[in-house]
Every structure is written in C-alpha cells, then in structure tokens.
C-alpha atoms as a PDB file:
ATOM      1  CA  UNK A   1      -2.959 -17.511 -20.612  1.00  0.00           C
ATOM      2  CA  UNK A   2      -0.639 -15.584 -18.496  1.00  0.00           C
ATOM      3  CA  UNK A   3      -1.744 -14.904 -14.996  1.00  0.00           C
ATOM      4  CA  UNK A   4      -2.131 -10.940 -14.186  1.00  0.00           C
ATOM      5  CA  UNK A   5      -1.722  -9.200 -10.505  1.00  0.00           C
ATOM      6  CA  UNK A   6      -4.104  -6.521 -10.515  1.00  0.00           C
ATOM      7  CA  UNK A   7      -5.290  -4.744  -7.279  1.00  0.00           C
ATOM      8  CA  UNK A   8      -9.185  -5.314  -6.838  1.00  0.00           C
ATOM      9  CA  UNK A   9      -9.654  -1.474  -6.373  1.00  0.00           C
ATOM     10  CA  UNK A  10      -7.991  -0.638 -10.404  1.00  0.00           C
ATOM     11  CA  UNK A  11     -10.754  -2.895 -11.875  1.00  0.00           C
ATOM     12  CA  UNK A  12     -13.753  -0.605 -10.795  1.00  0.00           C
ATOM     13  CA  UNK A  13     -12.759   2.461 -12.347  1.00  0.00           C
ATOM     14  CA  UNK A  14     -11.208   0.929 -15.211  1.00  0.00           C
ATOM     15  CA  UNK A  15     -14.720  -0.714 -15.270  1.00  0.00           C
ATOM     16  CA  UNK A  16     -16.738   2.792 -15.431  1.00  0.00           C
ATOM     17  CA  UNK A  17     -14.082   4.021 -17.936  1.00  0.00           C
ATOM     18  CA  UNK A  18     -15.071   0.986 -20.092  1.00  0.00           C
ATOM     19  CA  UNK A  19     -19.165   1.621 -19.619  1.00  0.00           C
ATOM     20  CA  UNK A  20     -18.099   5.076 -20.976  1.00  0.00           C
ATOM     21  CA  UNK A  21     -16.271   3.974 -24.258  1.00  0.00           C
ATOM     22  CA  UNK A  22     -19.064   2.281 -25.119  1.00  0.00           C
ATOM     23  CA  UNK A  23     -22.038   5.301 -24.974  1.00  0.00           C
ATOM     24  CA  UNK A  24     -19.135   6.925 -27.518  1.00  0.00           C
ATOM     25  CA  UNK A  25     -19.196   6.483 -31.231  1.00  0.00           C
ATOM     26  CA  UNK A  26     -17.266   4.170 -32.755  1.00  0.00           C
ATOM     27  CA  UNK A  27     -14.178   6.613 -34.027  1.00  0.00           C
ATOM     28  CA  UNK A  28     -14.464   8.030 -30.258  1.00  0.00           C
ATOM     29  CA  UNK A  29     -14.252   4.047 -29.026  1.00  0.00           C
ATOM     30  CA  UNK A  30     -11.178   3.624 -29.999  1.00  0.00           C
ATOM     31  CA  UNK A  31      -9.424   6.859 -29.562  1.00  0.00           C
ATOM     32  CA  UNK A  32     -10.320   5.876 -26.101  1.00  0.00           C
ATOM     33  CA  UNK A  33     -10.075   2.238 -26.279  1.00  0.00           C
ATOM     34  CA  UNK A  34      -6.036   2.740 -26.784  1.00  0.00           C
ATOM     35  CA  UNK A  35      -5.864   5.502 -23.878  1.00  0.00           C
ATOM     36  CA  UNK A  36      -6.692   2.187 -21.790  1.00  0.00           C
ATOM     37  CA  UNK A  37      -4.066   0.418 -23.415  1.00  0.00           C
ATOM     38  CA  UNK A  38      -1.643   2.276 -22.882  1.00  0.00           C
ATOM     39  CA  UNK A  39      -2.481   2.741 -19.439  1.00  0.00           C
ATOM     40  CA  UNK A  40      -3.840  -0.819 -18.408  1.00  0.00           C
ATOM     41  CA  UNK A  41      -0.785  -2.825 -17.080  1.00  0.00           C
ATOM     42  CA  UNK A  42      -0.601  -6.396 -19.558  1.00  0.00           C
ATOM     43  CA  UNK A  43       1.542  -8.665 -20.283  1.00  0.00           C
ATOM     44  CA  UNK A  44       2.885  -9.042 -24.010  1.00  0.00           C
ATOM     45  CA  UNK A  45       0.612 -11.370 -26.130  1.00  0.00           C
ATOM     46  CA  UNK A  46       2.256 -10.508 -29.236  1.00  0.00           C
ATOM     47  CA  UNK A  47       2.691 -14.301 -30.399  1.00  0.00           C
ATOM     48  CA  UNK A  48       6.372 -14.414 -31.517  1.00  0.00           C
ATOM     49  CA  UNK A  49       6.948 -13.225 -27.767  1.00  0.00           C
ATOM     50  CA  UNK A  50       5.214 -15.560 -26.076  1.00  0.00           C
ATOM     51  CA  UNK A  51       8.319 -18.308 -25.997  1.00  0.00           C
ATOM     52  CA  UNK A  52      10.080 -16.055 -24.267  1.00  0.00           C
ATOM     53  CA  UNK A  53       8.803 -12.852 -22.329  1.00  0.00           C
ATOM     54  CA  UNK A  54       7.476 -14.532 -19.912  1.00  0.00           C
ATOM     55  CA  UNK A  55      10.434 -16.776 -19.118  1.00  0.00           C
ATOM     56  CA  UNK A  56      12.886 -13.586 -19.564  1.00  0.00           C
ATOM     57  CA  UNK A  57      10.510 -11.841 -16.576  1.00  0.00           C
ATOM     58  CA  UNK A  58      10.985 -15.011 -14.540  1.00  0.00           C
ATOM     59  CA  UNK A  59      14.984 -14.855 -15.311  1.00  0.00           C
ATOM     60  CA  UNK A  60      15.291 -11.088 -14.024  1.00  0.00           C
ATOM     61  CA  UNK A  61      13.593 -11.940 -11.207  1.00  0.00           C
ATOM     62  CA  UNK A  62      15.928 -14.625 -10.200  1.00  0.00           C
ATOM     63  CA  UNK A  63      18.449 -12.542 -11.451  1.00  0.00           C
ATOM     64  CA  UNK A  64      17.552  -9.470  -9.367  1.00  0.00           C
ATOM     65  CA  UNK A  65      17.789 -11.953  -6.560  1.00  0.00           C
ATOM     66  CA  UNK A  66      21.473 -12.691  -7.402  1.00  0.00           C
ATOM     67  CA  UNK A  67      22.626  -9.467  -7.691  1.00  0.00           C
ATOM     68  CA  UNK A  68      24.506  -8.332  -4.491  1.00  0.00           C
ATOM     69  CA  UNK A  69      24.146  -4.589  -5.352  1.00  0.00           C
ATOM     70  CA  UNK A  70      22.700  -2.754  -8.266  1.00  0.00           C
ATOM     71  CA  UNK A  71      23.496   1.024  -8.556  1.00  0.00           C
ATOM     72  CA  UNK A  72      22.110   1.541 -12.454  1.00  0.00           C
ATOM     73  CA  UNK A  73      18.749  -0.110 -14.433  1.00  0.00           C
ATOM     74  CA  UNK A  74      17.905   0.377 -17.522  1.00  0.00           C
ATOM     75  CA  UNK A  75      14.011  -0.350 -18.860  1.00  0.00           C
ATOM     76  CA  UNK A  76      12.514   0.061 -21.632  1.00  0.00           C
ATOM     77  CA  UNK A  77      11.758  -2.020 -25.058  1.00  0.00           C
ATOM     78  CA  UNK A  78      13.780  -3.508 -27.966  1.00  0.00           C
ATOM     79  CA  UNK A  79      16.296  -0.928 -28.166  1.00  0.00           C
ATOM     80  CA  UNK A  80      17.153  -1.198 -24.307  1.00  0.00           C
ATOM     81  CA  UNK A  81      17.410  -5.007 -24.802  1.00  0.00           C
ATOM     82  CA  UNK A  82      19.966  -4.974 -27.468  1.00  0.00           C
ATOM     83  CA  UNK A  83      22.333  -3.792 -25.316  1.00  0.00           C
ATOM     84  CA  UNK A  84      22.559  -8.033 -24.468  1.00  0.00           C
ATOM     85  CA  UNK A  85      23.032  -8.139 -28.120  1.00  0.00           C
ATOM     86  CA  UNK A  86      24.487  -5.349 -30.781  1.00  0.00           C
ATOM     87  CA  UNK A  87      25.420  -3.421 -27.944  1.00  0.00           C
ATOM     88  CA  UNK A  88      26.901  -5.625 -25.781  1.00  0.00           C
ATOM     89  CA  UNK A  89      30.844  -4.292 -26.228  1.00  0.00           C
ATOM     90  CA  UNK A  90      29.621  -1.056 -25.404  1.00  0.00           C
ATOM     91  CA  UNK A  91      27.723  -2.006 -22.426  1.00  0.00           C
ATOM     92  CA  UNK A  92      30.639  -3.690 -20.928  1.00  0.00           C
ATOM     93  CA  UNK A  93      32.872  -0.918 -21.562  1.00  0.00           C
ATOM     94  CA  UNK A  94      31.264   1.508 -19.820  1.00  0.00           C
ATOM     95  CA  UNK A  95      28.606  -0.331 -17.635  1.00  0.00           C
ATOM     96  CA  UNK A  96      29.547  -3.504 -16.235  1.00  0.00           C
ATOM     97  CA  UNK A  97      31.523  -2.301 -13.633  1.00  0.00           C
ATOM     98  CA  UNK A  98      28.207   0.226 -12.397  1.00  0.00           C
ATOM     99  CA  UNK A  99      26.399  -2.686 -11.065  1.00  0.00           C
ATOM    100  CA  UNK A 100      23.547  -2.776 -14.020  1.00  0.00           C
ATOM    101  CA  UNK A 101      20.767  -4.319 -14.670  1.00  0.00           C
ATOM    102  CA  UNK A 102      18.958  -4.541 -17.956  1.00  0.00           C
ATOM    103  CA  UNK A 103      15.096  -4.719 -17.758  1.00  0.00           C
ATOM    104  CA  UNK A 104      14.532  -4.097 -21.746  1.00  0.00           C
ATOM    105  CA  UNK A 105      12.359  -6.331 -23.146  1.00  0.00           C
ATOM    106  CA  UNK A 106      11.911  -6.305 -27.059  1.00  0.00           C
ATOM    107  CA  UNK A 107       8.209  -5.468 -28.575  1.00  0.00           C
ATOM    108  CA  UNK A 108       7.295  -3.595 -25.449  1.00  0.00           C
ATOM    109  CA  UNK A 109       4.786  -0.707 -25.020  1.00  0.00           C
ATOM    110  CA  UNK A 110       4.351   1.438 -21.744  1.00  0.00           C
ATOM    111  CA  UNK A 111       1.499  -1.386 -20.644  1.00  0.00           C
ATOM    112  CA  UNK A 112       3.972  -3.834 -20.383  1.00  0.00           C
ATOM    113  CA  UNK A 113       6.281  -1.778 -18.186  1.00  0.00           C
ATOM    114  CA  UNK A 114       3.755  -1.356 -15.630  1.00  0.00           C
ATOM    115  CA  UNK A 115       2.632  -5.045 -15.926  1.00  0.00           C
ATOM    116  CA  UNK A 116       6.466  -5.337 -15.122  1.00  0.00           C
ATOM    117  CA  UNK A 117       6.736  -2.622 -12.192  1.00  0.00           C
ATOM    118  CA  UNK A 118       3.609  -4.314 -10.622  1.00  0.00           C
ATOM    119  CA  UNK A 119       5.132  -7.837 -10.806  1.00  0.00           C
ATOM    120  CA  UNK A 120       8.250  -7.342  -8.683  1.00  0.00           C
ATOM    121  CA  UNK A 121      10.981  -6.412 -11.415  1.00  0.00           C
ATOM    122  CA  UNK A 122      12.282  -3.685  -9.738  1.00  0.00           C
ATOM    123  CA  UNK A 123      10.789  -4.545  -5.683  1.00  0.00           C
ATOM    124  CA  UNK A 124      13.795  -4.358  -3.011  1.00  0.00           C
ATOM    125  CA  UNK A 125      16.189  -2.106  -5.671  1.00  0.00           C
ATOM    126  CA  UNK A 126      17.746   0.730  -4.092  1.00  0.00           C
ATOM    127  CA  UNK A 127      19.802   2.212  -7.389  1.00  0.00           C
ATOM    128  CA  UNK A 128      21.322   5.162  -7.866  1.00  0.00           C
ATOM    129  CA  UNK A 129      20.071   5.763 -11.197  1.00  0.00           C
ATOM    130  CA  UNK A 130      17.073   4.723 -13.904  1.00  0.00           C
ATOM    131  CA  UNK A 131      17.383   4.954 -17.503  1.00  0.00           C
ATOM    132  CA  UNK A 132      13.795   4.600 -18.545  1.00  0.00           C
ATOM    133  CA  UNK A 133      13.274   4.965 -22.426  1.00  0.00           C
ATOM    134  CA  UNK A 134       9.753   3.447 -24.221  1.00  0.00           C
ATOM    135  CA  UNK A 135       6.871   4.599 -26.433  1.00  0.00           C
ATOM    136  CA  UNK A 136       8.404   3.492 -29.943  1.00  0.00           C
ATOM    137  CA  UNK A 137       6.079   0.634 -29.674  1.00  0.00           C
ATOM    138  CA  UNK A 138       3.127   1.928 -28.682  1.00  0.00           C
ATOM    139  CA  UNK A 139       3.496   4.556 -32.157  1.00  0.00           C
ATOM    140  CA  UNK A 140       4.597   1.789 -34.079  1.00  0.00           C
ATOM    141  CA  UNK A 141       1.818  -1.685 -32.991  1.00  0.00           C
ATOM    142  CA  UNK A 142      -1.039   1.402 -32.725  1.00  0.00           C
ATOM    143  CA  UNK A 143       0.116   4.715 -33.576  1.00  0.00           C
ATOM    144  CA  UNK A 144      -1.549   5.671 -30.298  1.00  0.00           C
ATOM    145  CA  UNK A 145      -2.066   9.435 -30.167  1.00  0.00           C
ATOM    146  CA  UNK A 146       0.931  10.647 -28.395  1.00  0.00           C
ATOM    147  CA  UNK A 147      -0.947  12.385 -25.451  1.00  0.00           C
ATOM    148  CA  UNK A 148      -2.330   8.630 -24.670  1.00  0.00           C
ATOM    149  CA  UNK A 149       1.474   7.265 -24.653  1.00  0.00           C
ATOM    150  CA  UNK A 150       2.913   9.710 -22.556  1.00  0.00           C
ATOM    151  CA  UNK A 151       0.105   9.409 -20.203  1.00  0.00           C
ATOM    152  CA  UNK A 152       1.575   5.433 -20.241  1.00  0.00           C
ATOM    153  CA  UNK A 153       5.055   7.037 -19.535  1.00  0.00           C
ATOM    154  CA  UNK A 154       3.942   9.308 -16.900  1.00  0.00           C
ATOM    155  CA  UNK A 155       2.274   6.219 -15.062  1.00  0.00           C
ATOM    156  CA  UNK A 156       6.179   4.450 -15.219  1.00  0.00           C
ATOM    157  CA  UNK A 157       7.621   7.664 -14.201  1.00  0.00           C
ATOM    158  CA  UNK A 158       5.246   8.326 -11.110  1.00  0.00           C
ATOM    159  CA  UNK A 159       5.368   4.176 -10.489  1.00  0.00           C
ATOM    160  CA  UNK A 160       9.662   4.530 -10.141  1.00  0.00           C
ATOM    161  CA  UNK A 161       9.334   7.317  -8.489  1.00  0.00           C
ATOM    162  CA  UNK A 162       7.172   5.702  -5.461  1.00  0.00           C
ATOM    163  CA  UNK A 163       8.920   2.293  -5.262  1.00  0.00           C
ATOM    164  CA  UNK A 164      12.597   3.873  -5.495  1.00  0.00           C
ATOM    165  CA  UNK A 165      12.049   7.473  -4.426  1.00  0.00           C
ATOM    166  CA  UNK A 166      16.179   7.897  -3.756  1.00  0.00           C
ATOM    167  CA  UNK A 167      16.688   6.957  -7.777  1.00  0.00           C
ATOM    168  CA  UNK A 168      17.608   9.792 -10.568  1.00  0.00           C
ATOM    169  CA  UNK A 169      15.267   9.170 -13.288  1.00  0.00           C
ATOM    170  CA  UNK A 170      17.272   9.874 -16.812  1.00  0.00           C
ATOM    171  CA  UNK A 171      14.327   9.840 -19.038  1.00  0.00           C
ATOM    172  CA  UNK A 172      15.790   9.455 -22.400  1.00  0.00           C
ATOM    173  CA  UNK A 173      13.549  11.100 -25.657  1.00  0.00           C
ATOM    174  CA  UNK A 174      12.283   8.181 -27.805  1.00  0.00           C
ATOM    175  CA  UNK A 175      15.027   7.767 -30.693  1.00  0.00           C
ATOM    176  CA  UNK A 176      13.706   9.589 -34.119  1.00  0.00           C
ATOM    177  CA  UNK A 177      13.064   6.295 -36.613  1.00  0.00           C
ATOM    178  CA  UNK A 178      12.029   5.998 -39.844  1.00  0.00           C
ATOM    179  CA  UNK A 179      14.647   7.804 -42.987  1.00  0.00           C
ATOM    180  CA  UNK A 180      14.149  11.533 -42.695  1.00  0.00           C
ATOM    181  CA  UNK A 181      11.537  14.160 -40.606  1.00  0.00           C
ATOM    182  CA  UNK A 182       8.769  13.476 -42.677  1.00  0.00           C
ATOM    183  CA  UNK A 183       8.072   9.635 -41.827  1.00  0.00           C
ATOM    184  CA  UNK A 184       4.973   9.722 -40.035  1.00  0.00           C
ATOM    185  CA  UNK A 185       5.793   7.647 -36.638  1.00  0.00           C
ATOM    186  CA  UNK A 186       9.306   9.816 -36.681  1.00  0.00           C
ATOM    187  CA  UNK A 187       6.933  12.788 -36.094  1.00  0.00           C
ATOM    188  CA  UNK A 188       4.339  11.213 -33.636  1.00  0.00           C
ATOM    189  CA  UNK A 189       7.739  10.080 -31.654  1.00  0.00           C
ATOM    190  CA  UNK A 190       8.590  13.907 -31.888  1.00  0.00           C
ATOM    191  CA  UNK A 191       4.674  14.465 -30.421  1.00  0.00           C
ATOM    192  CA  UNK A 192       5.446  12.166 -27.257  1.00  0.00           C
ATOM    193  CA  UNK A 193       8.777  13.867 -26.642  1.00  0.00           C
ATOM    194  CA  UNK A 194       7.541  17.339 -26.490  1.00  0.00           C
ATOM    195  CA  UNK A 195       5.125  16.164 -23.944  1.00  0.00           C
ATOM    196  CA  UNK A 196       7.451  13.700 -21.731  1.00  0.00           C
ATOM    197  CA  UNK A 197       9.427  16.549 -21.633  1.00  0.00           C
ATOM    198  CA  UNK A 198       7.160  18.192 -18.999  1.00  0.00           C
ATOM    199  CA  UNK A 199       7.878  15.534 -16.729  1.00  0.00           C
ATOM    200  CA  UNK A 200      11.531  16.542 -15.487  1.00  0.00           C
ATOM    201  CA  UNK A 201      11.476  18.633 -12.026  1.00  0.00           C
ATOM    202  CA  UNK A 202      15.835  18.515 -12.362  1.00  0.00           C
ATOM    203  CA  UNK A 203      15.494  17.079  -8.539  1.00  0.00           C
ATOM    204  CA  UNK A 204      14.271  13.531  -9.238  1.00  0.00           C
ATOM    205  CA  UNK A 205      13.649  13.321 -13.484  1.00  0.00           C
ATOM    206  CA  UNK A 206      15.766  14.437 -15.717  1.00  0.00           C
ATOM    207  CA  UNK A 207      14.607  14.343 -19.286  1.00  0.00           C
ATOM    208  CA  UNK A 208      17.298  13.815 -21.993  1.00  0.00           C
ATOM    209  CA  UNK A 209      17.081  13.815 -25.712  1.00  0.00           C
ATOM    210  CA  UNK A 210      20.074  12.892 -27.663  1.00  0.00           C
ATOM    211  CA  UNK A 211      18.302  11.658 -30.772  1.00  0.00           C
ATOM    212  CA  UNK A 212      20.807  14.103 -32.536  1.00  0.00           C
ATOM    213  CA  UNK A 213      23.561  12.245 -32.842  1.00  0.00           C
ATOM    214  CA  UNK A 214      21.916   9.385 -35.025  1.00  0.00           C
ATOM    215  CA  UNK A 215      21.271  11.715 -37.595  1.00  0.00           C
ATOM    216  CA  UNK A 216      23.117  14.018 -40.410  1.00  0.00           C
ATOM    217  CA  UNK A 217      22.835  17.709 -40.618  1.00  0.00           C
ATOM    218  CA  UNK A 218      19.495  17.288 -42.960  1.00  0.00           C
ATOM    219  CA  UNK A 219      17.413  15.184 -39.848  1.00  0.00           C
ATOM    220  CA  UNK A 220      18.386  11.910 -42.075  1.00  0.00           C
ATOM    221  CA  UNK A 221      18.668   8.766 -39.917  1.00  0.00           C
ATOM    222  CA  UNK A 222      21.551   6.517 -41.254  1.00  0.00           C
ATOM    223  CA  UNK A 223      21.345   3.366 -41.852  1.00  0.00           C
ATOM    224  CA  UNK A 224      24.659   2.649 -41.348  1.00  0.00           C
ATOM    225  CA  UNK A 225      24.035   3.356 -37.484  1.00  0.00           C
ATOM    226  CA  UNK A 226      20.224   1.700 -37.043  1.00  0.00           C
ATOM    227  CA  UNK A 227      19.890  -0.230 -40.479  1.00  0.00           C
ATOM    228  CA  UNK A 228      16.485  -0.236 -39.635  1.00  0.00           C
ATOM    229  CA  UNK A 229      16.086   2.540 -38.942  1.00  0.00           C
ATOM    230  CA  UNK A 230      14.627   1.683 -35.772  1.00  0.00           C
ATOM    231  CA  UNK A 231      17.059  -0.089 -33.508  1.00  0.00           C
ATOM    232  CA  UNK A 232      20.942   0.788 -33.360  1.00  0.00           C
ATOM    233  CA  UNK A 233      24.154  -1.086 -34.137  1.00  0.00           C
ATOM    234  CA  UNK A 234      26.980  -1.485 -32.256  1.00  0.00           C
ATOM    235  CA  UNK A 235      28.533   1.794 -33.973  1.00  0.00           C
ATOM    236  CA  UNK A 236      24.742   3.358 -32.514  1.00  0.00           C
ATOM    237  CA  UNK A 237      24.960   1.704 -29.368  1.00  0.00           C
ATOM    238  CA  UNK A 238      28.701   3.624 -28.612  1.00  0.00           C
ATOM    239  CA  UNK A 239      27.330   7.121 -29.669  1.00  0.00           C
ATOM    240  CA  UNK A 240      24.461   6.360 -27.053  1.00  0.00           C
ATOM    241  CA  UNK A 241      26.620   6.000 -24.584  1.00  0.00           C
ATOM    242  CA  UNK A 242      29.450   8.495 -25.316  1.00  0.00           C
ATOM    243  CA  UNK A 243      25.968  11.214 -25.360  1.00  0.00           C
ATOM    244  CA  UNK A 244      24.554   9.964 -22.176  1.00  0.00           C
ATOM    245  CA  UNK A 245      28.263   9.482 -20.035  1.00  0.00           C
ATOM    246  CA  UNK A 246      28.141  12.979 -18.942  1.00  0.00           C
ATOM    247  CA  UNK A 247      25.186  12.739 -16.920  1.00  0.00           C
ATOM    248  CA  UNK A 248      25.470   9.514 -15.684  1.00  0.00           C
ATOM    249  CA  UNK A 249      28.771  10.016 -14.674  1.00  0.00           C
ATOM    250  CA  UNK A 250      27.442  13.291 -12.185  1.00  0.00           C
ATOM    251  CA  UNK A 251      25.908  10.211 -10.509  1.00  0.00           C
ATOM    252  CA  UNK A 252      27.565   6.904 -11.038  1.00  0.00           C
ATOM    253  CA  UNK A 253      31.595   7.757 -11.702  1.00  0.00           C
END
C-alpha cells in the first residue's frame, strides 16, 4: 500500500462529509460517494498501474530536480503522457527547446492530480505556463456526474494557482471521444466543458477548447487521428499543437 500525505485538518471534514453519505439512501450514497472521489487526493490503485505510477512519480521528482529551468508543464492523464510516446516528434518540434516538463500520467482522474500537487510534483517550479487537461477518466472509470469532475478540476486549478501564482493556466477542454455526438461519455465530456469553462478570469486561466479539429464537419471523430477514439496519433498529436501554438506562443516564443 502506497503511503498518502494528507494534512490532519482535511480528514475531519472529509470525516463529517462521510457521516453524511451514510444518513442518505443508497442511490444518494453514491452520487455523493464519487463527489469525494473526485475530490479526495489518491494515488492510482488501478492494478495494471501499480508497476509503474508510483515509480514514474518518483522519476519526475528526480527529474524536476535535474532540470535547470522549466518555463512550460504539461499535466494531465493518458493523452498528456503520450506525448513521450505517439507524440513524441511533435513534442520535440515545437517543445523541447521551451524548457518542458511532462507530468501526464496515463489512467488518471482529477484525484490523482491533487495526490500529485500535494506530493511535491510541481514544489520549487516557477514556469511561465501550465497546460492542465483531465476529466476523461473520471467520465470514463465512473461516469461521475460532470458537476462532481469539474469540482475535481477546479480543486487543480485553485491548487496551481496558489503554489505558482506567476503561471498562465491554458486549461485545455477535455477532447470529444467516442465516434460521433451521440456517444454517451462524448456528451458528459461536453457537460464538464461547459462548466470548466467558468473557470477562466483571461488574467491567470485561460480556458481553451480545440476539440474541433479532431473531428469532420458532421461532429465524427476519426479514427484515423485517435484510432480509439480516445487518445491521438502522431497525425493528432501535430494538429494539437499547430491549434494550441498561438497562445502559447503570446507567452513562451
């Protein structure tokens, strides 16, 4: 079992908020039960992660150490991680030289971000920018209503926000997945979206959605740019960045 740094003072509301779910009925339980979740800073215990999350936490760290400057980061789940992988031409194209560094770790929900922001991933980081995108996850392992994952989102926004108040936050939309507008996690994405939205101020966040460009003029996601239909290619992985270089660039030329 993995250790977990939680302030004393979280566990006594969280501890009331628990009492509570239980004097609900059972449907009520665990509507509520996920609003924890999704709030509640964890580590992953998914069990094809376990060989590795932890150890990839422990390698940023050291890596973060290493670093002599880092102007750009870039967290979030899967998606954010492939940029290592699929879209890893792309990301030295028009990254490398930025002074990155990639905090995406694959299968995780907003919990696991916090866990992450509380355990030192981004302590002693003075960057220029944040590229925060997450919440596929948390639709996809629990199809959590979509005010309880942006309430997860807000909590990472508000958490990068104290710990590196000089940062722009680009908060990307959560990619549309599934084949065409009617798939049912492509809408509850859609849900999340419309409320994350909210959370720009254009001083500090700046919310960006550029789910367009994976899809044709019908809302159709190709497979021939995320073949499935969740997580992009290296042909995906260029039109993200070719959408998102214009803003970044106001920043980080």
């Amino acid at each position: 079992m993995f250790a977990r740094s939680k302030p004393r003072s979280r566990w006594i509301p969280l501890a009331i908020w628990f009492a509570s779910i239980l004097a609900l009925p059972i449907a009520a339980q665990d509507k509520a039960a996920s609003a924890v979740a999704a709030l509640t800073p964890e580590v992953q215990t998914a069990e094809w992660a376990q060989a590795w999350w932890m150890p990839r936490h422990t390698d940023k760290l050291k890596e973060k150490e290493a670093l002599q400057q880092v102007d750009m980061i870039w967290i979030g789940d899967s998606i954010t991680h492939g940029w290592e992988n699929a879209g890893k031409a792309t990301w030295d194209k028009y990254y490398a030289r930025r002074n990155p560094f990639n905090i995406g770790f694959s299968g995780d929900r907003t919990e696991q971000v916090l866990w992450r922001l509380a355990n030192g991933e981004v302590d002693k980081l003075n960057p220029k920018v944040i590229v925060l995108m997450i919440g596929t996850n948390n639709t996809g392992h629990r199809q959590d209503p979509a005010e309880q994952t942006s309430a997860g989102i807000e909590a990472i926004v508000k958490e990068l926000k104290t710990k590196m108040p000089q940062a722009k936050i680009v908060l990307l939309a959560i990619f549309p997945r599934g084949a065409n507008s009617d798939d049912p996690l492509r809408q509850l994405n859609r849900q999340i979206n419309e409320r994350i939205a909210k959370l720009a101020d254009q001083k500090q966040v700046y919310f960006q959605d550029i789910g367009s460009v994976f899809l044709d003029a019908q809302g159709n996601l190709s497979k021939e740019l995320m073949p499935d239909l969740l997580h992009p290619n290296e042909k995906g992985y260029q039109l993200w960045a070719e959408a998102l270089e214009p803003t970044l660039a106001k920043w980080i030329p």
